[in-house]
C-alpha atoms as a PDB file:
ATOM      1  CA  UNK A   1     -10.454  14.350   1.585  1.00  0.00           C
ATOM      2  CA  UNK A   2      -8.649  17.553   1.618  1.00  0.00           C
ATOM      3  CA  UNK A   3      -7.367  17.253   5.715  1.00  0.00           C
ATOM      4  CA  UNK A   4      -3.357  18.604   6.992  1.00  0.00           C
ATOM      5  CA  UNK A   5      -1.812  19.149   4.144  1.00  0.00           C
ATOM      6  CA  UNK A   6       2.226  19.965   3.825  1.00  0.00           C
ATOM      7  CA  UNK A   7       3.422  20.844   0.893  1.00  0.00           C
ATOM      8  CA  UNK A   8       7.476  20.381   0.316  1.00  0.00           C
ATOM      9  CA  UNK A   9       8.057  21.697  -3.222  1.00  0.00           C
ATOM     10  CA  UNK A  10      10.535  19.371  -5.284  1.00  0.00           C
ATOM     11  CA  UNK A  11      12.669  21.403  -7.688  1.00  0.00           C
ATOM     12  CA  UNK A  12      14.471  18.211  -7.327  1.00  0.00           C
ATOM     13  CA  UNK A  13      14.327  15.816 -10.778  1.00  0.00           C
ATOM     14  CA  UNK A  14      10.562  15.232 -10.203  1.00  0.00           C
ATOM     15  CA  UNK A  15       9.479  17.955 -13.258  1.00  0.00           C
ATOM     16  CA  UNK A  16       7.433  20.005 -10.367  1.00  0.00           C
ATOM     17  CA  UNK A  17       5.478  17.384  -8.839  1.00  0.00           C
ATOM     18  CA  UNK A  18       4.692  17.691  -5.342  1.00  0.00           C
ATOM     19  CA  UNK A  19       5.861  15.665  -2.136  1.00  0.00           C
ATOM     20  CA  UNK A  20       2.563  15.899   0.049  1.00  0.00           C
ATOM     21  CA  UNK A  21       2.035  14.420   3.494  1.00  0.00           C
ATOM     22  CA  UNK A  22      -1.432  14.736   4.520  1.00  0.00           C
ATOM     23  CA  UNK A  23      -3.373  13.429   7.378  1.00  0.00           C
ATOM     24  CA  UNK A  24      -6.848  11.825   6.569  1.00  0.00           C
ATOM     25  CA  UNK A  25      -9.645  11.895   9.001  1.00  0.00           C
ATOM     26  CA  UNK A  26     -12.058  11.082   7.378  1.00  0.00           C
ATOM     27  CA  UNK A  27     -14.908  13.283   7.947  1.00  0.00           C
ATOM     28  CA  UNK A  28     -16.045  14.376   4.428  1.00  0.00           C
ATOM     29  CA  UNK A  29     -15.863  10.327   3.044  1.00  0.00           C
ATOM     30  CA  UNK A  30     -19.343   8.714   2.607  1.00  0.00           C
ATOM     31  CA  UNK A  31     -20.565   6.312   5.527  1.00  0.00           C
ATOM     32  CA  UNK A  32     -20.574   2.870   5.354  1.00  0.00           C
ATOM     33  CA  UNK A  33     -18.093   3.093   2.328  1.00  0.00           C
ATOM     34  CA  UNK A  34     -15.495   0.527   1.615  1.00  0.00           C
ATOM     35  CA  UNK A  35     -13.240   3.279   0.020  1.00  0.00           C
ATOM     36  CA  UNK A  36     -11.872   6.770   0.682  1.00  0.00           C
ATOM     37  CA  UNK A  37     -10.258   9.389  -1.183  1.00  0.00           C
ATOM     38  CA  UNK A  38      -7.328  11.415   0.116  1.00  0.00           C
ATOM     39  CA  UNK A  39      -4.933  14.144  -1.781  1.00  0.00           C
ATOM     40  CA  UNK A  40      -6.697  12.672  -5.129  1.00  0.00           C
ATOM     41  CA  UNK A  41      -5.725   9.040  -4.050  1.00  0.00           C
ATOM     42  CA  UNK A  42      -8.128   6.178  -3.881  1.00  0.00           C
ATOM     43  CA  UNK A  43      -7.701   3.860  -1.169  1.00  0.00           C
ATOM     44  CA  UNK A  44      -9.910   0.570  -0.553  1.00  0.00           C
ATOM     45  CA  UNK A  45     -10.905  -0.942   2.479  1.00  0.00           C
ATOM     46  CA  UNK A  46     -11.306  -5.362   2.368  1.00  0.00           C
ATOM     47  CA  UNK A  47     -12.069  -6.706   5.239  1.00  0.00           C
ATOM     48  CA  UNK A  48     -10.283 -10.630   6.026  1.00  0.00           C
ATOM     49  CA  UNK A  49     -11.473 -11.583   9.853  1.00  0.00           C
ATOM     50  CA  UNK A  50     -13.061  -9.925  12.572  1.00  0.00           C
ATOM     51  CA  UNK A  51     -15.990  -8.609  10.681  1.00  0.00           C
ATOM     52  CA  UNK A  52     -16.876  -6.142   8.081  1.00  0.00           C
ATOM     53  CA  UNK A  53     -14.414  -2.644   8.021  1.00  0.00           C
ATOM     54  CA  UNK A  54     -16.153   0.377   6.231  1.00  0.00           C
ATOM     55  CA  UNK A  55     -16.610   4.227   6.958  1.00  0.00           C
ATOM     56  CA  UNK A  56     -18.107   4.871  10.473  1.00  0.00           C
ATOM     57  CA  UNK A  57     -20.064   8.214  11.454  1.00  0.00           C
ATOM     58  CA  UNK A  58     -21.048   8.252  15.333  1.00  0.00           C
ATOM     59  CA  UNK A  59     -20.436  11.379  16.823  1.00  0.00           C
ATOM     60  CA  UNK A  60     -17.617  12.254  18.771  1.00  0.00           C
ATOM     61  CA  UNK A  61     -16.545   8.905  19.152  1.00  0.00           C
ATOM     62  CA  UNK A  62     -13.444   9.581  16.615  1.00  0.00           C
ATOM     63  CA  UNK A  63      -9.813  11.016  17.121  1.00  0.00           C
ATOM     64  CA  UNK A  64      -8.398  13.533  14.406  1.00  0.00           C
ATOM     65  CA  UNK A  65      -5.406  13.493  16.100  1.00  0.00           C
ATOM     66  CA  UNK A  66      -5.797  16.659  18.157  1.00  0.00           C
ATOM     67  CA  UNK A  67      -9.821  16.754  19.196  1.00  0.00           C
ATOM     68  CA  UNK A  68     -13.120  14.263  18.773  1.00  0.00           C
ATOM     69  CA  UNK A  69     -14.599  13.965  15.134  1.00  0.00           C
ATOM     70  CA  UNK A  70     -17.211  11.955  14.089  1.00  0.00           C
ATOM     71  CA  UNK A  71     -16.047   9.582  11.091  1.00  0.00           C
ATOM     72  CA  UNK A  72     -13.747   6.828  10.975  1.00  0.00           C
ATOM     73  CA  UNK A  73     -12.881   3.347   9.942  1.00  0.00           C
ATOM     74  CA  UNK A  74     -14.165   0.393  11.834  1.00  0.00           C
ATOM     75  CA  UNK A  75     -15.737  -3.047  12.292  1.00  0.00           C
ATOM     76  CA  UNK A  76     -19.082  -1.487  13.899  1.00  0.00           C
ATOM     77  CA  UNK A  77     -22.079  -4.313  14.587  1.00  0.00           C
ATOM     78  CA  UNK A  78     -20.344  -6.757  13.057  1.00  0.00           C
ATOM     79  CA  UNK A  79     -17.344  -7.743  15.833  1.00  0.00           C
ATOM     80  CA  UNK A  80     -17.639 -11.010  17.258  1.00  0.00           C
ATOM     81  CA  UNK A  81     -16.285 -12.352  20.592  1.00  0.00           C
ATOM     82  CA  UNK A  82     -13.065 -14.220  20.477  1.00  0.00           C
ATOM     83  CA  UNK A  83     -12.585 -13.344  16.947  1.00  0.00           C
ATOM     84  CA  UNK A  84      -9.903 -11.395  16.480  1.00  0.00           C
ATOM     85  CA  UNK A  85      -9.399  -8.856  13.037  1.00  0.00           C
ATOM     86  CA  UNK A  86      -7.818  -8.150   9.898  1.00  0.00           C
ATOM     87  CA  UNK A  87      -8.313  -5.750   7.314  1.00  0.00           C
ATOM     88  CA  UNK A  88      -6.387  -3.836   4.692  1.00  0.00           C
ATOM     89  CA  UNK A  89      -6.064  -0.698   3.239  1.00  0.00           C
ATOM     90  CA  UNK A  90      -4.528  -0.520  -0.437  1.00  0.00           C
ATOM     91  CA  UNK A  91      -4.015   2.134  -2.855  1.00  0.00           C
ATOM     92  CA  UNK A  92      -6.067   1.930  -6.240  1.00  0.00           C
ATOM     93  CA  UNK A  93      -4.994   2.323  -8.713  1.00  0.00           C
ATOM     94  CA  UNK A  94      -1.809   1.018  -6.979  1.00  0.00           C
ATOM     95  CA  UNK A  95       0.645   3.516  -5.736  1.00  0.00           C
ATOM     96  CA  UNK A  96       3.502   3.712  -3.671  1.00  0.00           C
ATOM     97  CA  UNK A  97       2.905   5.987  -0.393  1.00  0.00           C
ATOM     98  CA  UNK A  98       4.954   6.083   2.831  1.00  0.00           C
ATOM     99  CA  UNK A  99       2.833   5.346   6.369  1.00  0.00           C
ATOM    100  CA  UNK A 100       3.643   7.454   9.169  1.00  0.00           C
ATOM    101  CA  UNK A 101       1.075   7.240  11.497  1.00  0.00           C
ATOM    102  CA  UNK A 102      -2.436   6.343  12.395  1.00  0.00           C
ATOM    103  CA  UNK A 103      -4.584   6.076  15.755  1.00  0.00           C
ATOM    104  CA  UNK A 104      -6.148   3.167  16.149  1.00  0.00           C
ATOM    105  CA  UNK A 105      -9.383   1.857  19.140  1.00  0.00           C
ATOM    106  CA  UNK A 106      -8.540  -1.560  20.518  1.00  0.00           C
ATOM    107  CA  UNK A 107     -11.119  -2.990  22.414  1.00  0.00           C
ATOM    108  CA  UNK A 108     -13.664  -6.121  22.767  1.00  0.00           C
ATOM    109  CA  UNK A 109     -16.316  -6.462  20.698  1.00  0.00           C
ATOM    110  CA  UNK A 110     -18.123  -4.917  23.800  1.00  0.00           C
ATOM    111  CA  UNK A 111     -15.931  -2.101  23.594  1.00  0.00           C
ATOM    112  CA  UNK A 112     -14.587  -3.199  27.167  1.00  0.00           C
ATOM    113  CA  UNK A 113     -10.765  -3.306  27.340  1.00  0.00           C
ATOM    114  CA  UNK A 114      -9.095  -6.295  25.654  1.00  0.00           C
ATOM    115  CA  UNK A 115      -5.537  -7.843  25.485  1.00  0.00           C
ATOM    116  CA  UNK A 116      -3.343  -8.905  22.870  1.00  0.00           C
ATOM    117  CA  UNK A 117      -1.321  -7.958  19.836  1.00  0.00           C
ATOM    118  CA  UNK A 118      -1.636  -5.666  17.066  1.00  0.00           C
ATOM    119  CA  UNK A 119       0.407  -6.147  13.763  1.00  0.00           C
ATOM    120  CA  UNK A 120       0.905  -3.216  10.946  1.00  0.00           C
ATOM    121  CA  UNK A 121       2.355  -4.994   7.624  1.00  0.00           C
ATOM    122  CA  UNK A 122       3.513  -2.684   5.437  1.00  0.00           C
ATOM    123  CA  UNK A 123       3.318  -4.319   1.101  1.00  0.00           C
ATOM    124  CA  UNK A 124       4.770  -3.392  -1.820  1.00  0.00           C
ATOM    125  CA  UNK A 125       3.715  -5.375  -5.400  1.00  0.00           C
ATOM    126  CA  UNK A 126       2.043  -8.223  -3.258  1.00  0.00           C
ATOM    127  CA  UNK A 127       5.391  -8.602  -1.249  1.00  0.00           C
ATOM    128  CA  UNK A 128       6.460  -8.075   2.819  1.00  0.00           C
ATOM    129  CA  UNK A 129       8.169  -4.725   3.133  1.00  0.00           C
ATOM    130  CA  UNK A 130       7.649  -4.402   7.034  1.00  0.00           C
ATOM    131  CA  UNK A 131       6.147  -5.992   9.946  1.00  0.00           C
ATOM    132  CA  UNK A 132       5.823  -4.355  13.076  1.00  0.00           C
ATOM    133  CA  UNK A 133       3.886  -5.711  16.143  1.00  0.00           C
ATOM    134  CA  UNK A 134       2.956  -4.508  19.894  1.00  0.00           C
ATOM    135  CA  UNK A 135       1.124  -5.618  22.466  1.00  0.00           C
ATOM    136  CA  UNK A 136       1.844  -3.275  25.807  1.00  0.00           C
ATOM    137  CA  UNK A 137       1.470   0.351  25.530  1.00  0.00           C
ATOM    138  CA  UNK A 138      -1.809   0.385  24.044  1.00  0.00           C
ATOM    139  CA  UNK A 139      -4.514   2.890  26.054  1.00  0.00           C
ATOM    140  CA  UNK A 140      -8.024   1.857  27.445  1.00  0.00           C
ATOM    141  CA  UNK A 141      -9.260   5.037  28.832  1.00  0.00           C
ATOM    142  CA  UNK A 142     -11.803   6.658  26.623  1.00  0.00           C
ATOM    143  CA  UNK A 143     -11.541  10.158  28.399  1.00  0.00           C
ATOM    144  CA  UNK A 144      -7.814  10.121  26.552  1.00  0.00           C
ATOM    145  CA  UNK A 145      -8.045  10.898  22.926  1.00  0.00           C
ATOM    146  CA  UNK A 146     -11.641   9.339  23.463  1.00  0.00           C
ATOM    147  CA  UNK A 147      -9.618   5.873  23.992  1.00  0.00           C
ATOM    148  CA  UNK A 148      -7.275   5.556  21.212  1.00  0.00           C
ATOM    149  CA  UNK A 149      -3.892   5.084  20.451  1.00  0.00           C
ATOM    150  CA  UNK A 150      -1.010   6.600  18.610  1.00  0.00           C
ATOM    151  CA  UNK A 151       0.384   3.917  16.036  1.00  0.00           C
ATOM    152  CA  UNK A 152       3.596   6.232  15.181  1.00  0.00           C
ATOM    153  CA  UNK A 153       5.387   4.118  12.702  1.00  0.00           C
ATOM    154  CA  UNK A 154       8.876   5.849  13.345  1.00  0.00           C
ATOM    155  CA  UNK A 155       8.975   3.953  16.883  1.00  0.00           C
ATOM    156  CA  UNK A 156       6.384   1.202  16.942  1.00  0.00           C
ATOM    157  CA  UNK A 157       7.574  -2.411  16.635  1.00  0.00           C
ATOM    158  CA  UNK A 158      10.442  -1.297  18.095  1.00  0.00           C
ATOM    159  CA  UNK A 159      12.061   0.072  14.178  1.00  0.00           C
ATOM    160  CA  UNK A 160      11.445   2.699  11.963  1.00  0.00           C
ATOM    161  CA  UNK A 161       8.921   2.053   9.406  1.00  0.00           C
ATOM    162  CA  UNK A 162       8.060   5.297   8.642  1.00  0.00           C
ATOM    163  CA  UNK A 163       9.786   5.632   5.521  1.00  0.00           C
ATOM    164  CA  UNK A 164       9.194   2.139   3.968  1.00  0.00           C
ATOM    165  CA  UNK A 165       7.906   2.389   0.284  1.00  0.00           C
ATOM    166  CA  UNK A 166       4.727   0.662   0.482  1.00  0.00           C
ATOM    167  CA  UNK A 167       1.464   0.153  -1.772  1.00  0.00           C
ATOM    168  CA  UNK A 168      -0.864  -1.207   1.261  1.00  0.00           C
ATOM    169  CA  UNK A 169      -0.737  -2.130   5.029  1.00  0.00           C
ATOM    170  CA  UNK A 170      -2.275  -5.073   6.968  1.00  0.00           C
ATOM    171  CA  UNK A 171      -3.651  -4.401  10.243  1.00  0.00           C
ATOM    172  CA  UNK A 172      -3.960  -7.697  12.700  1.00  0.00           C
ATOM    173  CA  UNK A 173      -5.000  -8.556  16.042  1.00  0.00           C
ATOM    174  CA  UNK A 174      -5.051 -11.293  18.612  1.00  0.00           C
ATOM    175  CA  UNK A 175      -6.452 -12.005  21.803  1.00  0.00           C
ATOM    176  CA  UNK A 176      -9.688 -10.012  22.472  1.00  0.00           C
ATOM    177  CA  UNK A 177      -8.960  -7.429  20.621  1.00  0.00           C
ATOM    178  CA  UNK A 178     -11.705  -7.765  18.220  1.00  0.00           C
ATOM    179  CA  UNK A 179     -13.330  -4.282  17.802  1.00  0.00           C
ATOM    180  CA  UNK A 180     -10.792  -2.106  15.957  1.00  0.00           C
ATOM    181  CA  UNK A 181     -11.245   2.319  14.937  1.00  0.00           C
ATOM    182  CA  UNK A 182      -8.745   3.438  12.772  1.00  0.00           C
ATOM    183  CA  UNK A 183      -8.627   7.052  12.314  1.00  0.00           C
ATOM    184  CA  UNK A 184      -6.134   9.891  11.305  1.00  0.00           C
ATOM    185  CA  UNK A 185      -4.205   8.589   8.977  1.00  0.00           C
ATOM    186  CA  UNK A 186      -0.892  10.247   8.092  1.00  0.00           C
ATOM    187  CA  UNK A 187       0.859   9.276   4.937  1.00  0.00           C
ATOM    188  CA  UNK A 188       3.466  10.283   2.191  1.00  0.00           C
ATOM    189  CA  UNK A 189       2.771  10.108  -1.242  1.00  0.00           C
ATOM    190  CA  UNK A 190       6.051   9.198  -3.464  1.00  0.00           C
ATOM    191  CA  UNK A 191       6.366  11.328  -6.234  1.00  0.00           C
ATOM    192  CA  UNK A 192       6.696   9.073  -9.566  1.00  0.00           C
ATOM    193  CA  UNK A 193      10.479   9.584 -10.862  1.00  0.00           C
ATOM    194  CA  UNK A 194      11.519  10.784 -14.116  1.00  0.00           C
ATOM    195  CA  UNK A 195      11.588   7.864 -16.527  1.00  0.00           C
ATOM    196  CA  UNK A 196      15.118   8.142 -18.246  1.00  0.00           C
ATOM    197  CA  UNK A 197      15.189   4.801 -20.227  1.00  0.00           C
ATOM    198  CA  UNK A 198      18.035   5.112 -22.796  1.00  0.00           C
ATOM    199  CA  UNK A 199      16.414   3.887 -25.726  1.00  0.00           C
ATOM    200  CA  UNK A 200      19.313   3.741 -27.771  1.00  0.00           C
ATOM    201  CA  UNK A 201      22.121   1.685 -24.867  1.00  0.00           C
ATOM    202  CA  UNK A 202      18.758  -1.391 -25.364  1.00  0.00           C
ATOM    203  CA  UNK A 203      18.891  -4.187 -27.579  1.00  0.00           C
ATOM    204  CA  UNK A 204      16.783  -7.150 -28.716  1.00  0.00           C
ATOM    205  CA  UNK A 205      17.027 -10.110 -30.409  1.00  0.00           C
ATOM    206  CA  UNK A 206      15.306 -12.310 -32.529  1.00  0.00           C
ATOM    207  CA  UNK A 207      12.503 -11.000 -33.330  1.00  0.00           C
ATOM    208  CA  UNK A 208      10.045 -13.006 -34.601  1.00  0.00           C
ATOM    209  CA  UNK A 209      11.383 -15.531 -31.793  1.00  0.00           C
ATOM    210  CA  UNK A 210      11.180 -19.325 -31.302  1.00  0.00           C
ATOM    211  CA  UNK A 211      12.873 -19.998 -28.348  1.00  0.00           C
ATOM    212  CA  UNK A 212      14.354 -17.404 -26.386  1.00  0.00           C
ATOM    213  CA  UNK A 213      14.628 -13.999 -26.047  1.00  0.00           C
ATOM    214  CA  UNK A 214      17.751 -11.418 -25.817  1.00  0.00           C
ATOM    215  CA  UNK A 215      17.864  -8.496 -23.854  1.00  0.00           C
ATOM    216  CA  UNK A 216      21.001  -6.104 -23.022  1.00  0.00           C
ATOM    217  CA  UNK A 217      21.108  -2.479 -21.437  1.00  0.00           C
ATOM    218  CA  UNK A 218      23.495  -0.126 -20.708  1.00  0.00           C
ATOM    219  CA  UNK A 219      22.362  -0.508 -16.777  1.00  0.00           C
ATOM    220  CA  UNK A 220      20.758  -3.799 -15.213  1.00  0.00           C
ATOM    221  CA  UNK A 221      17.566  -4.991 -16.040  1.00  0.00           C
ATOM    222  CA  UNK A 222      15.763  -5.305 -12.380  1.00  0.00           C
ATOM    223  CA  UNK A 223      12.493  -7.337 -14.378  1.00  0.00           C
ATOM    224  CA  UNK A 224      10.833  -8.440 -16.904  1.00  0.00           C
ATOM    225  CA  UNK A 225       7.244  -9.338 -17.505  1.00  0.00           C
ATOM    226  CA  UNK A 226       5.513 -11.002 -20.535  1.00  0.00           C
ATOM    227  CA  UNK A 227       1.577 -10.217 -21.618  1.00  0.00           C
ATOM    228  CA  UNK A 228      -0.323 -12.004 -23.739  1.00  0.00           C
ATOM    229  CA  UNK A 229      -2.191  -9.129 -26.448  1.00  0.00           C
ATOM    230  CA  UNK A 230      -5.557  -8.786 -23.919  1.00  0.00           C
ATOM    231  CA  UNK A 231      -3.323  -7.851 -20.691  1.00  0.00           C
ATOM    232  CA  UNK A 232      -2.533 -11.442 -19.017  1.00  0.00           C
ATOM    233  CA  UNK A 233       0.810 -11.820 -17.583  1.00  0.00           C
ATOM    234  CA  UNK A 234       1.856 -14.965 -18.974  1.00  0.00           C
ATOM    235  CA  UNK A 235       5.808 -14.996 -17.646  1.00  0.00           C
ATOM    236  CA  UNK A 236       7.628 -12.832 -14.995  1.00  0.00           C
ATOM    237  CA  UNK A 237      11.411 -12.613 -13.778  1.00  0.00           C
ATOM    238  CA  UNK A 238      13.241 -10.393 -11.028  1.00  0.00           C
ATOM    239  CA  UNK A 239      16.935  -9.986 -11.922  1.00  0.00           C
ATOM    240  CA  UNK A 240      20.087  -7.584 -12.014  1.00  0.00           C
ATOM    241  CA  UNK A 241      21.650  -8.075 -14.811  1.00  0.00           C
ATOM    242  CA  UNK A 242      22.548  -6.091 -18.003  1.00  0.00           C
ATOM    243  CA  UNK A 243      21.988  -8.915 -20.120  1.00  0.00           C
ATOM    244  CA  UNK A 244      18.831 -10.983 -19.860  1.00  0.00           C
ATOM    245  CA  UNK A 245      17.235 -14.305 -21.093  1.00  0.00           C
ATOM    246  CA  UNK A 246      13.770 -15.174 -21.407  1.00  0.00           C
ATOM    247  CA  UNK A 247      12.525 -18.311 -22.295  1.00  0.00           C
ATOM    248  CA  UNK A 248       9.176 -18.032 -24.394  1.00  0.00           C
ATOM    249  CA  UNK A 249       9.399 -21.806 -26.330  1.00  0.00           C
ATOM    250  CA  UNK A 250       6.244 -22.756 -24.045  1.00  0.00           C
ATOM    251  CA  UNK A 251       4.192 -19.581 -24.967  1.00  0.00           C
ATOM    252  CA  UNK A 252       1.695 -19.691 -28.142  1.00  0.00           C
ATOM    253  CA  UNK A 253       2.542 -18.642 -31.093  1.00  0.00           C
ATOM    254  CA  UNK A 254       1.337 -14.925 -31.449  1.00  0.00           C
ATOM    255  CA  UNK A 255       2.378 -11.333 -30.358  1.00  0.00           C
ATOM    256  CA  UNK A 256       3.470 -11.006 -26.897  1.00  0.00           C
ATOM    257  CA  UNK A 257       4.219  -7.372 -24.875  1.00  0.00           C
ATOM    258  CA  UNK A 258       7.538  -7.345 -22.671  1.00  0.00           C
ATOM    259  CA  UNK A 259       7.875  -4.715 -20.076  1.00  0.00           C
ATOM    260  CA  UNK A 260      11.623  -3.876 -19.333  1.00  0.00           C
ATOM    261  CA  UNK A 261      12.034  -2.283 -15.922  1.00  0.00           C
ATOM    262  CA  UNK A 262      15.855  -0.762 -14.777  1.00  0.00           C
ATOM    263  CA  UNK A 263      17.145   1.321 -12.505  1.00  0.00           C
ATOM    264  CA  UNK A 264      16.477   4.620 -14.615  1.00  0.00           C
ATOM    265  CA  UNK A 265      13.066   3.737 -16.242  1.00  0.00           C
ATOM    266  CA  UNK A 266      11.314   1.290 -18.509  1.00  0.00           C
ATOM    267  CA  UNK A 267      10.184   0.411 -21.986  1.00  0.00           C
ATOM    268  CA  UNK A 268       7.645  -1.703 -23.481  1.00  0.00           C
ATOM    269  CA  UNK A 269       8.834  -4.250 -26.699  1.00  0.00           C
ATOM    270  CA  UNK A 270       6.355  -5.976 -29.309  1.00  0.00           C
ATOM    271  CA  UNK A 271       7.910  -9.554 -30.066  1.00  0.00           C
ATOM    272  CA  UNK A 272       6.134 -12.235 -32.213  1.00  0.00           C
ATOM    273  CA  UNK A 273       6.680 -15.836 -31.115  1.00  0.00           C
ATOM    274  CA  UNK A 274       6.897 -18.094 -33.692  1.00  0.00           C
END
């Protein structure tokens, strides 16, 4: 929860809110959950290979960073040998953070030393933003930051990840590393911009509609998305363009939503299909 906090004030056009990195080591989350909370931000744990990821408490056994703790995330009893892991961490609701760093315990299921890889994929919206693997440099002596390593995304991968725009990260494993800790966690949140949609510079056209739909902007349209009136998205498009087209003869007839994202904002439109 409330960990390292540093708070850079933006009197920049963010209407006061607040650029905060903080460092989570989880120490005041509840064991065995499959979700944390830091700076007011939800983040769940799912668990892919490797066994089953959730909040850790075992004395001492952690790394804040600086000194031992006690909590932290990992695949306790349930690592298996020659099985290596994956597991990811995602905002929820979704929002877009920056990773910095972590520490993460790389070991056989034993906890013995084990070789191989470890990948950090960074996500945004479902899609790749970065991928960043290593497999030298990681320690195995437990009297050193009681045996685990500094994942500093600045340098690790060999390119500077540490600013990428993200919504969740990945983290993979090969060889025998099948016993992973992951533990202080520094991240960014991204302060949610000012939404400046010019409602006037948008047009649309026809509406009721039969076949296709007309958009223009002053500025390009970067997407589009079509919902059906209980929340399913029904069509989707990624463009740049200040004039759009959106084909809706295969939808039912009925009233449709259609988010319009751009570079300054977005607006929602109410079109009946016909």
């Amino acid at each position: 929860m409330k960990k390292n906090y540093i708070y850079i004030v933006s009197a920049l056009l963010f209407g006061g809110s607040l650029v905060a990195q903080t460092t989570e080591t989880f120490e005041t989350e509840v064991d065995n959950s499959t979700s944390f909370t830091d700076n007011s931000q939800v983040f769940n744990i799912t668990s892919q290979a490797g066994g089953s990821f959730k909040l850790t408490n075992a004395s001492g056994t952690g790394w804040s960073g600086t000194a031992a703790d006690n909590k932290y995330i990992d695949n306790s009893g349930t690592a298996d040998q020659g099985i290596p892991v994956q597991f990811t961490i995602k905002t929820s609701p979704l929002a877009s953070f920056k990773l910095k760093s972590l520490y993460l315990f790389l070991s056989q299921n034993d906890l013995n030393p084990g070789t191989g890889s470890c990948t950090i994929t960074g996500k945004l919206a479902g899609t790749n933003v970065f991928t960043a693997t290593s497999s030298t440099g990681f320690n195995s002596n437990p009297s050193i930051n009681k045996g685990f390593t500094l994942i500093n995304l600045t340098i690790y991968g060999g390119a500077d990840n540490s600013n990428k725009i993200i919504d969740e990260f990945i983290v993979e494993t090969t060889g025998t590393f099948e016993y992973v800790a992951l533990d202080a966690m520094t991240w960014l949140t991204i302060p949610l911009k000012v939404d400046s949609f010019d409602a006037s510079a948008f047009k649309y056209y026809p509406n009721p509609v039969k076949n296709t739909l007309n958009l223009s902007y002053s500025k390009d349209i970067t997407s589009t998305k079509v919902f059906n009136m209980i929340g399913q998205t029904v069509s989707e498009k990624s463009i740049n363009a200040n004039e759009v087209q959106i084909e809706m003869s295969n939808l039912a007839k009925g009233a449709y939503l259609v988010e319009i994202q751009s570079e300054d904002g977005s607006k929602t439109i109410k079109v009946l299909k016909e």
